[in-house]
N, C-alpha and C. Protein backbone atom coordinates (compact mmCIF):
# COMPACT_ATOMS: atom_id res chain seq x y z
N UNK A 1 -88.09 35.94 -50.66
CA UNK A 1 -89.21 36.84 -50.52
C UNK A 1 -88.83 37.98 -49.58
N UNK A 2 -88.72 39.05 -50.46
CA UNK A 2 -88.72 40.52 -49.40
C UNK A 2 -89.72 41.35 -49.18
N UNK A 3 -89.56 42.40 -48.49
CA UNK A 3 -90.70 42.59 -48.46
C UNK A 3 -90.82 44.19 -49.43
N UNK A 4 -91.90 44.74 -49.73
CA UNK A 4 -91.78 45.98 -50.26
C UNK A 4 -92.01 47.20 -50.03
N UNK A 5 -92.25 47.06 -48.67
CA UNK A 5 -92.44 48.56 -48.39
C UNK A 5 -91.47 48.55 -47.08
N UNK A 6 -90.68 49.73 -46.44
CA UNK A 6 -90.39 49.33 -44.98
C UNK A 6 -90.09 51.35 -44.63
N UNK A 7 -91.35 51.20 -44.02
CA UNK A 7 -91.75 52.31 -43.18
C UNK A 7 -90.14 53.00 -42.35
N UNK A 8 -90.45 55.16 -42.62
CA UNK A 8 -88.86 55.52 -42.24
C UNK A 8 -88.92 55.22 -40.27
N UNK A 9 -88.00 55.62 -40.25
CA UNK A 9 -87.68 55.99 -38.81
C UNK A 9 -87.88 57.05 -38.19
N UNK A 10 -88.34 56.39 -36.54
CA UNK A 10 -89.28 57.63 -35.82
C UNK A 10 -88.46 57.91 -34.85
N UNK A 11 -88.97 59.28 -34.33
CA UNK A 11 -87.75 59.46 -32.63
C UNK A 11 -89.08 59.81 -32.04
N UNK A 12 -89.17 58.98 -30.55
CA UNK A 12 -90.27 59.28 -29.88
C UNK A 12 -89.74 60.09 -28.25
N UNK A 13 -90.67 60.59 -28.11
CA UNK A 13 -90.37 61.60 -27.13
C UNK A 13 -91.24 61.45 -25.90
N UNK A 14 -91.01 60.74 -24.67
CA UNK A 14 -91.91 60.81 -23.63
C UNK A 14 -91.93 61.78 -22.66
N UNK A 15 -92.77 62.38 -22.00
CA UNK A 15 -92.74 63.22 -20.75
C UNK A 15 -93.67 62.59 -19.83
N UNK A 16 -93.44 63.72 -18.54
CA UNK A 16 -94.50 63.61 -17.62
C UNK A 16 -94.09 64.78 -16.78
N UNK A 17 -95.16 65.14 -15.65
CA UNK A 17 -94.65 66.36 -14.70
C UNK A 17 -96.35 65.54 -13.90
N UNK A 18 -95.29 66.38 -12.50
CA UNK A 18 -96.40 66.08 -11.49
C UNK A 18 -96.33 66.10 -9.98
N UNK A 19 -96.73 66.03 -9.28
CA UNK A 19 -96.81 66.29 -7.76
C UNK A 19 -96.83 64.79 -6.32
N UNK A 20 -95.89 65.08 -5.99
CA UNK A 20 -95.58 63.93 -5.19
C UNK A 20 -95.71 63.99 -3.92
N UNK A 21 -96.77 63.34 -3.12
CA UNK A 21 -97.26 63.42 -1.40
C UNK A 21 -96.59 62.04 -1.21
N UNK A 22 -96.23 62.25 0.21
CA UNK A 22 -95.11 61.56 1.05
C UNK A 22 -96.52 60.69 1.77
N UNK A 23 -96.39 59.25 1.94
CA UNK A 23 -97.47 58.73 2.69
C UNK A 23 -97.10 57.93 3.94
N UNK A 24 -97.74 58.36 5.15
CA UNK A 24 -97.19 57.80 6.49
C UNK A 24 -97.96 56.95 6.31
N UNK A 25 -97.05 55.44 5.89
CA UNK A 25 -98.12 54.00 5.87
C UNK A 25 -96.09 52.90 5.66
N UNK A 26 -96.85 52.02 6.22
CA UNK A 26 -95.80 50.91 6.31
C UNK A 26 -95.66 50.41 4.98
N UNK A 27 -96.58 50.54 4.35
CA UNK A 27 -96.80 49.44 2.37
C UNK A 27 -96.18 50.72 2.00
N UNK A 28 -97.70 51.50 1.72
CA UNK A 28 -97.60 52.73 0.69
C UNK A 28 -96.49 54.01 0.87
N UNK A 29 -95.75 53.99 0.11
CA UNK A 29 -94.99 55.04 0.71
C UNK A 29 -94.87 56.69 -0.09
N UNK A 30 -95.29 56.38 -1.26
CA UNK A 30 -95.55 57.83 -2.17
C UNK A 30 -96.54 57.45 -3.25
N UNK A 31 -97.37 58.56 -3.53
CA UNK A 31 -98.35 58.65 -4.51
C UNK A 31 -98.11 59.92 -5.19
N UNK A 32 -97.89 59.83 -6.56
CA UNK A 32 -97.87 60.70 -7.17
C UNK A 32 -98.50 61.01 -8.55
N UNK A 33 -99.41 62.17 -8.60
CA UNK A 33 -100.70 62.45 -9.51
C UNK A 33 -99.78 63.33 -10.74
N UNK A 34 -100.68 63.13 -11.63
CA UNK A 34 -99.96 64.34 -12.88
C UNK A 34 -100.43 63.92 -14.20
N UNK A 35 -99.49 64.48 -14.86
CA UNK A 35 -99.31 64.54 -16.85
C UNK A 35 -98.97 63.55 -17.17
N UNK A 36 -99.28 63.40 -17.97
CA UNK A 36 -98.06 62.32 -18.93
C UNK A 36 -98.39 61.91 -20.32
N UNK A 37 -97.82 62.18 -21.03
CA UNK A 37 -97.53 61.88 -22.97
C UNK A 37 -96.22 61.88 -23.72
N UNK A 38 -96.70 61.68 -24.41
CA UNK A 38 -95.51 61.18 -25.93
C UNK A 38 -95.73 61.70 -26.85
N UNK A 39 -94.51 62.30 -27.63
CA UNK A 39 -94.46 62.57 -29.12
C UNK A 39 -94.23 61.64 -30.13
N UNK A 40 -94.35 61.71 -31.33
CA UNK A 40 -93.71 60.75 -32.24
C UNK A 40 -93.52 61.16 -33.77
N UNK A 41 -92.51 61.37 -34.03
CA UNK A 41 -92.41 62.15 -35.26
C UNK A 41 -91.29 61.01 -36.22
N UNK A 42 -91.65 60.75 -37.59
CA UNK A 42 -91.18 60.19 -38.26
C UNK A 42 -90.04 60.65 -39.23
N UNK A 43 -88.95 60.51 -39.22
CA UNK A 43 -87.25 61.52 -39.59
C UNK A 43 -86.80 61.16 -40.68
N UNK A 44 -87.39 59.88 -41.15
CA UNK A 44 -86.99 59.93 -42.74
C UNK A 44 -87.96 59.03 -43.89
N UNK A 45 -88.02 59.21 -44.95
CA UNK A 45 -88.59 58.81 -45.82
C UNK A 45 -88.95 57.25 -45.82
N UNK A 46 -90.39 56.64 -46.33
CA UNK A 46 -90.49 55.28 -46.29
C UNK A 46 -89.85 54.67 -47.97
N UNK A 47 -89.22 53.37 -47.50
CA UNK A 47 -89.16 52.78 -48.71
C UNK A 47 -89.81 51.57 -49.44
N UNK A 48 -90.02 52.16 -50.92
CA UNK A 48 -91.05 51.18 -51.52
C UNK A 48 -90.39 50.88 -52.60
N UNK A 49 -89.81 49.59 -52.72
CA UNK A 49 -89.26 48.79 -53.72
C UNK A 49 -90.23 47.96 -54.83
N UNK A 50 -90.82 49.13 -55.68
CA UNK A 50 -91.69 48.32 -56.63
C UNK A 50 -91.52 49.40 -58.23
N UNK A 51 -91.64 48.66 -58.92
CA UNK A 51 -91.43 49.42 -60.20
C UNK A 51 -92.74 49.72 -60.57
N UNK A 52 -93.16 50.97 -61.34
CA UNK A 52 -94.10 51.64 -61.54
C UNK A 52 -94.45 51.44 -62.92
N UNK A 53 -96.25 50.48 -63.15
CA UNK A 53 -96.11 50.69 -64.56
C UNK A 53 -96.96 51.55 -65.01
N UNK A 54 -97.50 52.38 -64.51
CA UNK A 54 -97.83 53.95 -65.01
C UNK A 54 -97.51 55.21 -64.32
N UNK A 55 -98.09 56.12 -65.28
CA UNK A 55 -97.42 57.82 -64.11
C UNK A 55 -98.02 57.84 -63.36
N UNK A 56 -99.61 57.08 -63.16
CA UNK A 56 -100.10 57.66 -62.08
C UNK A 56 -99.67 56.33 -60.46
N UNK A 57 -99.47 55.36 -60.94
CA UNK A 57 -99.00 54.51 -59.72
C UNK A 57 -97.30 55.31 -59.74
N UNK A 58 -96.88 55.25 -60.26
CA UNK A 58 -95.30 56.17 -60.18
C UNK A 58 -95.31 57.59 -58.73
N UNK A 59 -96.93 57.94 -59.43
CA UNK A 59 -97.27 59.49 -58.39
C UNK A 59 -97.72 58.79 -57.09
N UNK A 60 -98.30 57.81 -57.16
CA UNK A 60 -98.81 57.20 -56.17
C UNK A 60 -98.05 56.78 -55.22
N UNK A 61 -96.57 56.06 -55.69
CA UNK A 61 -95.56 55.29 -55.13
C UNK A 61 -94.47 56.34 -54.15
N UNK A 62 -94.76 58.04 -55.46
CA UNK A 62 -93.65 58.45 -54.75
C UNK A 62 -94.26 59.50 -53.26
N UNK A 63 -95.61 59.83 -53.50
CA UNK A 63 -96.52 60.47 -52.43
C UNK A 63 -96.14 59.64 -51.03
N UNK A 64 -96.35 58.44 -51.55
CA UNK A 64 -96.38 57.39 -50.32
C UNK A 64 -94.43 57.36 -49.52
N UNK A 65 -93.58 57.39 -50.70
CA UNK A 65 -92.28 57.73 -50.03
C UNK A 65 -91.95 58.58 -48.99
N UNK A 66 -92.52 60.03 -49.70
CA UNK A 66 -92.22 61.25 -48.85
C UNK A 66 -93.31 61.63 -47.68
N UNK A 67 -94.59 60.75 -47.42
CA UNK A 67 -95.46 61.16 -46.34
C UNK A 67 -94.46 60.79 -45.39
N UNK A 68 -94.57 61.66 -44.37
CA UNK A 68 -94.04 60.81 -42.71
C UNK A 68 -95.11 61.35 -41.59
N UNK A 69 -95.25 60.02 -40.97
CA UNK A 69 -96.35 60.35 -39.94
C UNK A 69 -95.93 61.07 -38.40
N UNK A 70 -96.62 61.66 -37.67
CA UNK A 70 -96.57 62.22 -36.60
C UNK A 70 -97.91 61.74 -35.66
N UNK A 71 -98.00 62.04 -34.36
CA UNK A 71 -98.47 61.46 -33.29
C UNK A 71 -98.46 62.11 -31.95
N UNK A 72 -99.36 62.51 -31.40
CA UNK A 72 -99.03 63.49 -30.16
C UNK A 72 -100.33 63.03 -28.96
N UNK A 73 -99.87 62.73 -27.31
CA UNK A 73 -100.66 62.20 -26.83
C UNK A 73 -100.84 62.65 -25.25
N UNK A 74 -101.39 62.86 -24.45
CA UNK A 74 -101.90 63.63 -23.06
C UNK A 74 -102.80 62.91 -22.56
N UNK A 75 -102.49 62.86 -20.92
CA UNK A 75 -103.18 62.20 -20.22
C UNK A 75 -102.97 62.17 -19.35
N UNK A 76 -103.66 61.88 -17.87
CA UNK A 76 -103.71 62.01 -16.71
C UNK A 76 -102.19 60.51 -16.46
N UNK A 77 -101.67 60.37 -15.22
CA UNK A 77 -101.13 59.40 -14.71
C UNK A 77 -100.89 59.50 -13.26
N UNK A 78 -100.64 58.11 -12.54
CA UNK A 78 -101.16 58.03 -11.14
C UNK A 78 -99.41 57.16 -10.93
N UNK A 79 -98.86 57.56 -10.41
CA UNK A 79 -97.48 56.35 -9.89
C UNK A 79 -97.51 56.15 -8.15
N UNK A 80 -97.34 55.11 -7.97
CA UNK A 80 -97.90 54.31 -6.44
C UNK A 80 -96.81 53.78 -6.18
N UNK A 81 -95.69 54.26 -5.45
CA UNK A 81 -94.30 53.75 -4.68
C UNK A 81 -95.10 52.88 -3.01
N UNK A 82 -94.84 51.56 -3.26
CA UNK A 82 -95.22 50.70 -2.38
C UNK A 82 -93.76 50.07 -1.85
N UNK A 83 -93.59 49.36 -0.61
CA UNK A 83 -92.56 48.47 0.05
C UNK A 83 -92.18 47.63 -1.45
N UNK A 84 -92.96 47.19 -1.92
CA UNK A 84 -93.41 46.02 -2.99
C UNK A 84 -92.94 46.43 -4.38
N UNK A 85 -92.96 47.79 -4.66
CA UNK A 85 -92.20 48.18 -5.85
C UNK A 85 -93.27 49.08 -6.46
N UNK A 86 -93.12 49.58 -7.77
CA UNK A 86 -93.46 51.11 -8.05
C UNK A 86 -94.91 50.28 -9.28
N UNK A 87 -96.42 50.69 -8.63
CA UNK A 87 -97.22 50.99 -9.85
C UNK A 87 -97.57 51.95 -9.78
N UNK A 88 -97.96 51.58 -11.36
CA UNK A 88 -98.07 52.98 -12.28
C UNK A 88 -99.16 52.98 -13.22
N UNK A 89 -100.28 53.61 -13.40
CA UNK A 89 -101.49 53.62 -14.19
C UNK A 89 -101.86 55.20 -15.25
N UNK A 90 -101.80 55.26 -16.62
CA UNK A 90 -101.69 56.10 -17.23
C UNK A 90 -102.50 56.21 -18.05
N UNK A 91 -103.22 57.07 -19.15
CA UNK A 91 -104.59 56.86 -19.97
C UNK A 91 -103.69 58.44 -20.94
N UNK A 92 -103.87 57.82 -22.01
CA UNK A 92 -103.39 58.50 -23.29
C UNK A 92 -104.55 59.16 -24.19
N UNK A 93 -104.99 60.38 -24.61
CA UNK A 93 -105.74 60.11 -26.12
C UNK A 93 -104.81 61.19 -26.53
N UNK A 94 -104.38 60.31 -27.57
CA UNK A 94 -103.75 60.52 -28.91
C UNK A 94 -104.71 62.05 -29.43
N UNK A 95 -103.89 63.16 -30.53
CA UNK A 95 -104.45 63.42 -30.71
C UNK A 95 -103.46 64.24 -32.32
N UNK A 96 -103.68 65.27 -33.04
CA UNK A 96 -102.73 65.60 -33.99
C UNK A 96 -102.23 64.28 -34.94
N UNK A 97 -103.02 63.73 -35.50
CA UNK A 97 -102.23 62.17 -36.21
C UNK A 97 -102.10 62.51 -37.41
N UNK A 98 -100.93 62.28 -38.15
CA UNK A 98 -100.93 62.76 -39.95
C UNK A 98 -99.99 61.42 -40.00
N UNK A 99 -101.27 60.39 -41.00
CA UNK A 99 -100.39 59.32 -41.52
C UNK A 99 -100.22 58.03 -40.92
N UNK A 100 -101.05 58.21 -39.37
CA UNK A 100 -101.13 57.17 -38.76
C UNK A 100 -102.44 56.70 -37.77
N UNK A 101 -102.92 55.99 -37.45
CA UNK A 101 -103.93 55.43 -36.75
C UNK A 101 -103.51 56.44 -35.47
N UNK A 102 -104.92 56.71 -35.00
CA UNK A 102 -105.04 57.38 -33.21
C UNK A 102 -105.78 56.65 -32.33
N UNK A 103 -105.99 56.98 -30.96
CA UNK A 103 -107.10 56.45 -30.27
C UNK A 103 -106.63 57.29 -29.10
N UNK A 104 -107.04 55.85 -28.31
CA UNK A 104 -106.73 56.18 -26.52
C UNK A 104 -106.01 54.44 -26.21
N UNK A 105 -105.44 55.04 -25.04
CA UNK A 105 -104.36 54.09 -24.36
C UNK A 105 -104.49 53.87 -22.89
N UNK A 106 -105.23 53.07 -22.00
CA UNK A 106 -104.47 52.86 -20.62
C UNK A 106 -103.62 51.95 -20.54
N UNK A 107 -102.43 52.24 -20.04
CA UNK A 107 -101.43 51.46 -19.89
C UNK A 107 -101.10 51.51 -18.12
N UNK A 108 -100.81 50.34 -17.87
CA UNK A 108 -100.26 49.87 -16.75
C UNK A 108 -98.66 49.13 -16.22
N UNK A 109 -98.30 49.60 -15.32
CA UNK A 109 -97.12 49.11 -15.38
C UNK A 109 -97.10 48.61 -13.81
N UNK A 110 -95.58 47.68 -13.85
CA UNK A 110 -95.47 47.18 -12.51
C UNK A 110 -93.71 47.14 -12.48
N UNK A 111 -93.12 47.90 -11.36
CA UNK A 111 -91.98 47.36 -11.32
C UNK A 111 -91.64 46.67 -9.83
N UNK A 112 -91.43 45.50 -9.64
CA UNK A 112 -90.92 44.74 -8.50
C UNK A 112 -89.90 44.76 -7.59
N UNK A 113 -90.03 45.19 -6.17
CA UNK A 113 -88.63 45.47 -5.45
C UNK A 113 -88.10 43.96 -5.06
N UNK A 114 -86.79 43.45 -5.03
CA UNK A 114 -86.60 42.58 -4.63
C UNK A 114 -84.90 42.90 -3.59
N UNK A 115 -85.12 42.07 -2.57
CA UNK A 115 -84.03 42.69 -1.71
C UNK A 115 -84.26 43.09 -0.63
């Protein structure tokens, strides 16, 4: 059993920009406010391994080959350099979508100092 469809390949693109205050504290040691998003653009064709038994599933099959989706996303983000290691809190809405589901995103991260 294979499968029949398998979606092309994407190159995604992250950024951010932003402003960084120095904090006189023993824990906290930088806070830094700003941008932050992602691109996502799809670079080659999807493939659909099914034989067509009319012209119009044929038109159907090959529409669906050559769509490729795109994705574009902005949002505030907060990064918190502690003794303890680096969080980070970010909020996405998606926006420009051709071909793919959108929304909004908070994502959180944690990286741990050890040492």
């Amino acid at each position: 059993m294979g499968r029949d469809y398998t979606l092309g390949d994407v190159v995604p693109f992250e950024w951010g920009a932003g402003k960084s205050l120095n904090l006189n504290n023993d824990i906290f040691k930088q806070i830094t406010l700003g941008a932050a998003g992602y691109a996502q653009w799809q670079v080659t064709n999807n493939q659909i391994d099914l034989t067509p038994t009319t012209k119009i599933t044929g038109s159907a099959i090959n529409t669906l080959e050559d769509t490729r989706s795109q994705i574009y996303s902005a949002g505030p983000a907060i990064y918190l350099l502690t003794k303890y290691g680096l969080f980070s809190v970010r909020y996405y809405e998606e926006f420009d979508a051709h071909a793919t589901p959108s929304g909004r995103q908070l994502m959180f991260s944690l990286a741990l100092a050890f040492g």
